[in-house]
N, C-alpha and C. Protein backbone atom coordinates (compact mmCIF):
# COMPACT_ATOMS: atom_id res chain seq x y z
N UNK A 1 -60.42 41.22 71.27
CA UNK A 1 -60.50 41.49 72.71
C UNK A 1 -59.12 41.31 73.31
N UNK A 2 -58.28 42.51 74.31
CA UNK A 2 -57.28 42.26 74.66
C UNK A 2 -57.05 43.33 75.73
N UNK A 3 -56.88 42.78 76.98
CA UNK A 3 -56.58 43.18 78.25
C UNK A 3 -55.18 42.85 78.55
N UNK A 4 -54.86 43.42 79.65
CA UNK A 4 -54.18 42.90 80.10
C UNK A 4 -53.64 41.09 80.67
N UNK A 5 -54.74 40.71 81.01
CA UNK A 5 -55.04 39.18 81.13
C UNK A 5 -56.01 38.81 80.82
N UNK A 6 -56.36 39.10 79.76
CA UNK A 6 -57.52 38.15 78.38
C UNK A 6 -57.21 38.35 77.13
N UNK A 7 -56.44 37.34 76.36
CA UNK A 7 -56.51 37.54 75.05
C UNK A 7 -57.09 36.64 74.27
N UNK A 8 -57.36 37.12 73.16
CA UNK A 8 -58.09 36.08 72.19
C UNK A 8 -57.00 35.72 70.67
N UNK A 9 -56.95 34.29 70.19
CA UNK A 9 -56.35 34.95 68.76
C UNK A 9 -56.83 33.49 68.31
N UNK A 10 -56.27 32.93 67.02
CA UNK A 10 -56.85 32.33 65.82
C UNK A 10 -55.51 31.34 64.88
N UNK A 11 -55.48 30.45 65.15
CA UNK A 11 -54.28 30.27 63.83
C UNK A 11 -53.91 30.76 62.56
N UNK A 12 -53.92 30.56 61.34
CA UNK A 12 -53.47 31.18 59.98
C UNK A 12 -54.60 30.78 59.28
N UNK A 13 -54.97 29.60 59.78
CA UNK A 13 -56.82 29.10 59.00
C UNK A 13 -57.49 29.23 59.44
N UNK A 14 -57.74 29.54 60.59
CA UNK A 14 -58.96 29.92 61.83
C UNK A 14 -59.22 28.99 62.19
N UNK A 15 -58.59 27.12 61.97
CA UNK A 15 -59.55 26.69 62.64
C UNK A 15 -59.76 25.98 63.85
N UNK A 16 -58.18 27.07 64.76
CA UNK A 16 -58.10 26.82 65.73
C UNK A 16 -58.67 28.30 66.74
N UNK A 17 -58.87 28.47 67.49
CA UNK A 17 -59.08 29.46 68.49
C UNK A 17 -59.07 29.27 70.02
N UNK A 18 -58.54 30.38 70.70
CA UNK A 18 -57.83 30.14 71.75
C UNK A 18 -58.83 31.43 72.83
N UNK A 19 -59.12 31.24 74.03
CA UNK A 19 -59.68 32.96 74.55
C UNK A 19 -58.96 32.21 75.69
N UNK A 20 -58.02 33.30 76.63
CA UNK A 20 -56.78 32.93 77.87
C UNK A 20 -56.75 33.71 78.65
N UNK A 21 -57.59 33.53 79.69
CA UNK A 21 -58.37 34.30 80.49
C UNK A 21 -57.07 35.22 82.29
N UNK A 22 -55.96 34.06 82.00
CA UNK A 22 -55.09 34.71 82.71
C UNK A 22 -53.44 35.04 82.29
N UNK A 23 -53.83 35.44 81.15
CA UNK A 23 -52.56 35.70 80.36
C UNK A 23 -51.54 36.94 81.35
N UNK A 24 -50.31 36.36 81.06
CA UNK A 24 -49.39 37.59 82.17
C UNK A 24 -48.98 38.49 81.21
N UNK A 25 -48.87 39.77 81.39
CA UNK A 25 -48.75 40.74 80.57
C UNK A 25 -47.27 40.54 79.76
N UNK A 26 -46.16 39.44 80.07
CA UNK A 26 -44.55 39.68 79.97
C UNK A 26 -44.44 38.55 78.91
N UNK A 27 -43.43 39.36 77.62
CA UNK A 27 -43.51 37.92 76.88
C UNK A 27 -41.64 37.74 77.27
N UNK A 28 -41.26 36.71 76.77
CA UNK A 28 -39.84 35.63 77.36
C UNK A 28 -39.22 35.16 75.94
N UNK A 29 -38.26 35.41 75.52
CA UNK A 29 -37.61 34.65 74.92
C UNK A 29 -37.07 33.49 74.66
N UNK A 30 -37.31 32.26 74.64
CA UNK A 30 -36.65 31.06 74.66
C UNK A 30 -35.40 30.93 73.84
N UNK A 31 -34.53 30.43 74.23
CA UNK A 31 -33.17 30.32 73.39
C UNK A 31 -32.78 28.47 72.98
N UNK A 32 -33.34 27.46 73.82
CA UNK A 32 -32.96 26.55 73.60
C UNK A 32 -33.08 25.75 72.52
N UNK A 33 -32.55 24.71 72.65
CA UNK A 33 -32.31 24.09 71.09
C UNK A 33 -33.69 23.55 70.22
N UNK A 34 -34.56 23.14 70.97
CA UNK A 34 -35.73 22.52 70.97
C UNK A 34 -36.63 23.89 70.45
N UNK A 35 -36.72 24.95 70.82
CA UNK A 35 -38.15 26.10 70.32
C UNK A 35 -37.56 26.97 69.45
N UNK A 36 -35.93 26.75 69.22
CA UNK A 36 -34.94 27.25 68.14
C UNK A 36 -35.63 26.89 66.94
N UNK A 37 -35.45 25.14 66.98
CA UNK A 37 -35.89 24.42 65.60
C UNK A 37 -37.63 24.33 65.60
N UNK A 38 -38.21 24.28 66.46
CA UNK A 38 -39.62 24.21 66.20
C UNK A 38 -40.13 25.92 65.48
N UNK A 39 -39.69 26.40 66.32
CA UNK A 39 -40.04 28.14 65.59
C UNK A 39 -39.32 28.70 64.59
N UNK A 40 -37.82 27.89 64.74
CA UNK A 40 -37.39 28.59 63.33
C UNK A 40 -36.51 29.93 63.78
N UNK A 41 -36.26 29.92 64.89
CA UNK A 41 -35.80 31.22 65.83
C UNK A 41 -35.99 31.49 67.34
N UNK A 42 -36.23 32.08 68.01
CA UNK A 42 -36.24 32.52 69.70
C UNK A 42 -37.92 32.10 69.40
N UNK A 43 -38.38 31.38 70.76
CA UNK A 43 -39.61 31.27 70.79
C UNK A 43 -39.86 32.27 71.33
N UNK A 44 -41.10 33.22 71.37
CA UNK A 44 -41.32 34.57 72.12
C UNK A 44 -43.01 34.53 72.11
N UNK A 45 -42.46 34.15 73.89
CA UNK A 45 -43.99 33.91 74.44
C UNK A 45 -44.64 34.32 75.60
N UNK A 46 -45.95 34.37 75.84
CA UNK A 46 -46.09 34.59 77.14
C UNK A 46 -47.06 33.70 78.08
N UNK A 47 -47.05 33.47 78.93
CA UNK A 47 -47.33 32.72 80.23
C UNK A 47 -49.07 32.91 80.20
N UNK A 48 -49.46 31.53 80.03
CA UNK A 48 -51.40 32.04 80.10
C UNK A 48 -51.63 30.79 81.03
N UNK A 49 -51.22 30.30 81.65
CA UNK A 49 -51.51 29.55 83.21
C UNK A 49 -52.43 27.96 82.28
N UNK A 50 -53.76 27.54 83.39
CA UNK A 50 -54.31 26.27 82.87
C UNK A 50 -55.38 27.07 82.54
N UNK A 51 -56.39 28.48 82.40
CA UNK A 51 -57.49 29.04 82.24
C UNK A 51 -57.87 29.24 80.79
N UNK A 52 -57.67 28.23 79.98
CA UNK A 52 -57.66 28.46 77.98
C UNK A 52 -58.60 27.74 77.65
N UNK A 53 -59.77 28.34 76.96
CA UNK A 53 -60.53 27.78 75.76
C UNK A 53 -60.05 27.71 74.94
N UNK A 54 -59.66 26.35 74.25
CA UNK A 54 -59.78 26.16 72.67
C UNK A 54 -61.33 25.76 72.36
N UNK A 55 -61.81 26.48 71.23
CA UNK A 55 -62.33 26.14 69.73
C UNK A 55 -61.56 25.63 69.05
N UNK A 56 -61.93 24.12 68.35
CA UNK A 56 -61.83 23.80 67.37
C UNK A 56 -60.22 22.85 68.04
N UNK A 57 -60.25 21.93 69.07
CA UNK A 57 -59.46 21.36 69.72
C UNK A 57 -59.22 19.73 68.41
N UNK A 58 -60.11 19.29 67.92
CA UNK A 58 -60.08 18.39 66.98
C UNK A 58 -59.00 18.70 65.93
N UNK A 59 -58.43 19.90 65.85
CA UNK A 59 -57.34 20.61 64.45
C UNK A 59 -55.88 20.81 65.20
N UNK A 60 -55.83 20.43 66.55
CA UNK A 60 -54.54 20.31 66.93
C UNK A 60 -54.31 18.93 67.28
N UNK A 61 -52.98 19.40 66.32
CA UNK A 61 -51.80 17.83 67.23
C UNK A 61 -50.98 18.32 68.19
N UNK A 62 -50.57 17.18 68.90
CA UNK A 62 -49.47 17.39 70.03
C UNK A 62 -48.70 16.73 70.03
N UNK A 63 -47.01 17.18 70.43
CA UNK A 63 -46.21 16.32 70.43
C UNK A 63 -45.54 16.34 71.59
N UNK A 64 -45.28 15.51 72.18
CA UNK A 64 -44.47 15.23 73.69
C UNK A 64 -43.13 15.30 72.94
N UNK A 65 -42.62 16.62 73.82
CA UNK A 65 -41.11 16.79 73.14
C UNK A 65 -40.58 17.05 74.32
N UNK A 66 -40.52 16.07 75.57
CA UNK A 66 -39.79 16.03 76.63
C UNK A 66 -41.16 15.44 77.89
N UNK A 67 -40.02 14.87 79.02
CA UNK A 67 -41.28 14.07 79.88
C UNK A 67 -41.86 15.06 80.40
N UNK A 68 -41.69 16.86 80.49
CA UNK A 68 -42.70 17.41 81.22
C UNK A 68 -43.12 18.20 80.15
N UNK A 69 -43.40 18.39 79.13
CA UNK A 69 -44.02 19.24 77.87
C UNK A 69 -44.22 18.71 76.80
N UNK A 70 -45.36 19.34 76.33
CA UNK A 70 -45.70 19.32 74.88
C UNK A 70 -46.22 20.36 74.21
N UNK A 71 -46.02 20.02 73.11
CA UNK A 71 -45.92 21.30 71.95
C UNK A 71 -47.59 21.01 70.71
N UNK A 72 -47.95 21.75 70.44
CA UNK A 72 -49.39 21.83 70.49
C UNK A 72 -49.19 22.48 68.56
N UNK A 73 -49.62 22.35 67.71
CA UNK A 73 -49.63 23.12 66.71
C UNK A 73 -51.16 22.28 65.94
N UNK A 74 -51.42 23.08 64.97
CA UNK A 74 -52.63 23.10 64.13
C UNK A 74 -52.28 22.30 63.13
N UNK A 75 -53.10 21.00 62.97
CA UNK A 75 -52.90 20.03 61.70
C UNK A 75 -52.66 20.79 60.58
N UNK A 76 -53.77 21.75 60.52
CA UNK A 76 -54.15 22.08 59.21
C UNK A 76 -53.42 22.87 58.00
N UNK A 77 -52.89 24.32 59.13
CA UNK A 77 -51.88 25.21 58.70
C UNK A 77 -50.70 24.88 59.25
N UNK A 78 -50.35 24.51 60.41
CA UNK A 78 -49.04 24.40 61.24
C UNK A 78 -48.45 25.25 61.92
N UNK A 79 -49.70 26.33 62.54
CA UNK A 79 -49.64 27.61 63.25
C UNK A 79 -49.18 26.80 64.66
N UNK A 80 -48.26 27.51 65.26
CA UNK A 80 -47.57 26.90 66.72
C UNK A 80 -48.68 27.48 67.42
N UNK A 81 -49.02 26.78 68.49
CA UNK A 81 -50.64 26.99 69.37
C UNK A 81 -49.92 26.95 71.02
N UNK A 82 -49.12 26.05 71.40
CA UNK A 82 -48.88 26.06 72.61
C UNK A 82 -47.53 25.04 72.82
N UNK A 83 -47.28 25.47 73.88
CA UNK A 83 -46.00 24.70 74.63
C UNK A 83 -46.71 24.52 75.93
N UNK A 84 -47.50 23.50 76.01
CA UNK A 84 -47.88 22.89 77.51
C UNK A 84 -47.26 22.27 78.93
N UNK A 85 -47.14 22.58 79.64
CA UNK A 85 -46.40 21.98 80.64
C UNK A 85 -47.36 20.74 81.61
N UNK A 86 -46.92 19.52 81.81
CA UNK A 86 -47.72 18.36 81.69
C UNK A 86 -48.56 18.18 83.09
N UNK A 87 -47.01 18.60 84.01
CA UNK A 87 -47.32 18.81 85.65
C UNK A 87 -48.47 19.92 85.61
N UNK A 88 -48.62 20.51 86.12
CA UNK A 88 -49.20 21.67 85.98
C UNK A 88 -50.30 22.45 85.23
N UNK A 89 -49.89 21.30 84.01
CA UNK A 89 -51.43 22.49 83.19
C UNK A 89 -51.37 23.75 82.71
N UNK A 90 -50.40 23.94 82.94
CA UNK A 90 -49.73 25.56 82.37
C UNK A 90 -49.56 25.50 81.03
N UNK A 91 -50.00 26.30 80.33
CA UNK A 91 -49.71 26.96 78.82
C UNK A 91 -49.44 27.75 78.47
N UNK A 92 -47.96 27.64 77.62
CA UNK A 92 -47.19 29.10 77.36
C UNK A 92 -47.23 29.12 76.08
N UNK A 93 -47.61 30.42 75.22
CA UNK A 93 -48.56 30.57 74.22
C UNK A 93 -47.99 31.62 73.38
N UNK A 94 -47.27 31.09 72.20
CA UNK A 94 -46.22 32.45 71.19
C UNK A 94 -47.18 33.88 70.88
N UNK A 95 -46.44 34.74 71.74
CA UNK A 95 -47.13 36.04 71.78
C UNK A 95 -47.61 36.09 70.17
N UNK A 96 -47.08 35.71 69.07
CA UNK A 96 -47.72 36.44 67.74
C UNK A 96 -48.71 35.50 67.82
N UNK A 97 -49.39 34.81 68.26
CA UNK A 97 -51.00 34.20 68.50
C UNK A 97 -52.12 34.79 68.79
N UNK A 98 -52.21 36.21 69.47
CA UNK A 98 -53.16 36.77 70.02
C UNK A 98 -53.14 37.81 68.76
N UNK A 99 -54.34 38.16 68.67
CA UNK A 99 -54.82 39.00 67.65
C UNK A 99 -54.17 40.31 68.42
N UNK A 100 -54.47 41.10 69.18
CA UNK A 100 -54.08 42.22 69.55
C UNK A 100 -53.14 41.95 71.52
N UNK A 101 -51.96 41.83 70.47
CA UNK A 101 -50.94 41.84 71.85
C UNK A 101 -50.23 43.68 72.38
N UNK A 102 -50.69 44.30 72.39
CA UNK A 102 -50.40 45.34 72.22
C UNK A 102 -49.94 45.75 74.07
N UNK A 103 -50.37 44.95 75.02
CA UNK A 103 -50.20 45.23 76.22
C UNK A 103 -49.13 44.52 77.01
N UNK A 104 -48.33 43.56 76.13
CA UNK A 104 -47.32 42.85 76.09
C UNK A 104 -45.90 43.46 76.37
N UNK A 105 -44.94 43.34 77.30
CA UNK A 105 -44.00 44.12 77.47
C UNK A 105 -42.50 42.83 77.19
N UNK A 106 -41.67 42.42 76.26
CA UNK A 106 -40.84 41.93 76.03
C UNK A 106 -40.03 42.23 77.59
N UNK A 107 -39.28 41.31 78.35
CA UNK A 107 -38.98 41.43 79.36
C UNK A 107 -37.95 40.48 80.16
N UNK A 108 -38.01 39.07 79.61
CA UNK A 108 -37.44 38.05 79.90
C UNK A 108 -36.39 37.10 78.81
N UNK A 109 -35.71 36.44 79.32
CA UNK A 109 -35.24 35.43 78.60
C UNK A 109 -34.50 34.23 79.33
N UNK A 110 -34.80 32.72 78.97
CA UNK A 110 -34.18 31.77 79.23
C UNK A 110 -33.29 31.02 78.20
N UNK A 111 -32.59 30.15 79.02
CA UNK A 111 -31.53 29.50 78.09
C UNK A 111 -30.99 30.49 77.15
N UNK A 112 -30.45 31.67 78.10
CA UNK A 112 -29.29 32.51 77.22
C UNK A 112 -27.71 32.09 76.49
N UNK A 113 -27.88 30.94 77.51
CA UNK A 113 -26.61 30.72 77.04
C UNK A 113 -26.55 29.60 75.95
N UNK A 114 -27.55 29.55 75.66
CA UNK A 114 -27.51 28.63 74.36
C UNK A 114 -28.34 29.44 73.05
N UNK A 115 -28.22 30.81 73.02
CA UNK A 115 -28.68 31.64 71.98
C UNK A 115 -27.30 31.35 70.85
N UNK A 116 -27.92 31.17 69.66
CA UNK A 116 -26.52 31.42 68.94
C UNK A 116 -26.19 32.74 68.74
N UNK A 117 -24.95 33.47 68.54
CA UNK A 117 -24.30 34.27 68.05
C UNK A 117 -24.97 35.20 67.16
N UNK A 118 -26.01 35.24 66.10
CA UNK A 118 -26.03 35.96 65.13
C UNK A 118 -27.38 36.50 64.90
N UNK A 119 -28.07 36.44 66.22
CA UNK A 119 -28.90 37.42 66.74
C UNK A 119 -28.85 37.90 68.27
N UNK A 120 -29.30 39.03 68.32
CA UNK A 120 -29.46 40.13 70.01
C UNK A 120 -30.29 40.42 70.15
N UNK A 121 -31.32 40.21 71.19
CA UNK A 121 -32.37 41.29 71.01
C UNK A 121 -31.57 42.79 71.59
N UNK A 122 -32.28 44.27 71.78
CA UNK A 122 -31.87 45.44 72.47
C UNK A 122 -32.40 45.64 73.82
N UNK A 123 -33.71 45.15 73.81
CA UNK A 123 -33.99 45.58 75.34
C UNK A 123 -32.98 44.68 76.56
N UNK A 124 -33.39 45.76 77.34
CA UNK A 124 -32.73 44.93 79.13
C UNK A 124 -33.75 43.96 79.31
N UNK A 125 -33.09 42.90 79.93
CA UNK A 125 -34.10 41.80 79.96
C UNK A 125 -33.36 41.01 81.36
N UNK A 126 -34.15 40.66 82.15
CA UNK A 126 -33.94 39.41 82.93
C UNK A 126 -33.21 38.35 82.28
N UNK A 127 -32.26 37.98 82.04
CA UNK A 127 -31.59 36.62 81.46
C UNK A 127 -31.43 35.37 82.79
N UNK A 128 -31.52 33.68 81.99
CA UNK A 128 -31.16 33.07 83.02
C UNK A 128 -30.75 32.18 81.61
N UNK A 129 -29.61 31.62 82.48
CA UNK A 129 -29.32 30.33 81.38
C UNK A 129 -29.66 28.68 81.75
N UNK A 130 -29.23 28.02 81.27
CA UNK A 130 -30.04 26.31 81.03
C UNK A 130 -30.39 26.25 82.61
N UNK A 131 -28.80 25.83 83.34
CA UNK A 131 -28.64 25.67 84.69
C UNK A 131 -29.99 25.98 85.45
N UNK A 132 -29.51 27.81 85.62
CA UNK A 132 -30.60 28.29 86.22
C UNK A 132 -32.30 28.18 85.71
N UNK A 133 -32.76 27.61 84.96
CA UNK A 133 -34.02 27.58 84.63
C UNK A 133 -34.53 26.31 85.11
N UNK A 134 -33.47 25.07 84.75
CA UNK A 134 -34.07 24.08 85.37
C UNK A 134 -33.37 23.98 87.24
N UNK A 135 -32.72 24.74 87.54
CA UNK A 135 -32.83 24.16 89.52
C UNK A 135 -34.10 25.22 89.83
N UNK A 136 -34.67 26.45 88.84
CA UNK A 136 -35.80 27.03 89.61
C UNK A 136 -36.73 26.47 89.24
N UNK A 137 -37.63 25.59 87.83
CA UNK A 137 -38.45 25.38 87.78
C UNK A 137 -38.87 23.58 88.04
N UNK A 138 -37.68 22.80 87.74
CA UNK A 138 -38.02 21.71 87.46
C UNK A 138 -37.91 21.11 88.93
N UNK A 139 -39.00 20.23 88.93
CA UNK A 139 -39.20 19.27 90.28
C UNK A 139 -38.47 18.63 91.36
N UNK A 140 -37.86 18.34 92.35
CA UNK A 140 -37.54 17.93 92.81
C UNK A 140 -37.53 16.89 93.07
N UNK A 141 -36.52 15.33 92.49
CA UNK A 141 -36.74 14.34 92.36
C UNK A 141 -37.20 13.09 93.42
């Protein structure tokens, strides 16, 4: 099942499952140092708000990898499941998670300026770097 804002998908063992009832059609590149080493490369994800069923919530761990996020993956296989945001309730969710992302438009990117050198993506993209990501998103102390 895959709409524009409903997707469904599954980890690598199934025995996690996810249905994300307000998924935004735009996936984002992450460049920073932190979803570099957890993914192994650019995290590339898209925005599914606090509206997520998990199945099978007992097969994920979480790790607080900063005071406003955590990172969500499957005991079992070690399929990346989510990057949670703590304030908020927001869950941003690696587009290759949904079984059929096909309505997904690559579009964004943060922390450009900490991409290394020896990859590009081609499309035009919105870029913002460290600076600008945290004076637009992060709280006001």
């Amino acid at each position: 099942m895959s709409t524009p804002d409903s997707c469904e998908g599954t980890c690598l063992c199934g025995a996690v499952k996810i249905h994300a009832t307000n998924v935004k059609p735009h996936v984002g590149a992450c460049h920073c140092g932190m979803c570099r080493k957890w993914s192994g490369g650019p995290l590339l994800a898209v925005e599914c708000g606090s509206q997520l069923t998990f199945e099978g919530k007992e097969n994920i761990t979480a790790f607080s990898s900063s005071a406003w996020a955590e990172r969500g993956f499957c005991k079992h296989c070690g399929t990346h499941i989510f990057y949670h945001l703590k304030d908020t309730e927001d869950y941003i969710i690696p587009a290759g998670f949904f079984d059929k992302p096909t309505s997904f438009t690559f579009d964004h990117q943060i922390f450009i300026d900490k991409k290394p050198d020896y990859y590009t993506f081609a499309n035009e993209t919105e870029n913002m770097t460290e600076a600008e990501v945290f004076a637009k998103y992060m709280p006001a102390e």
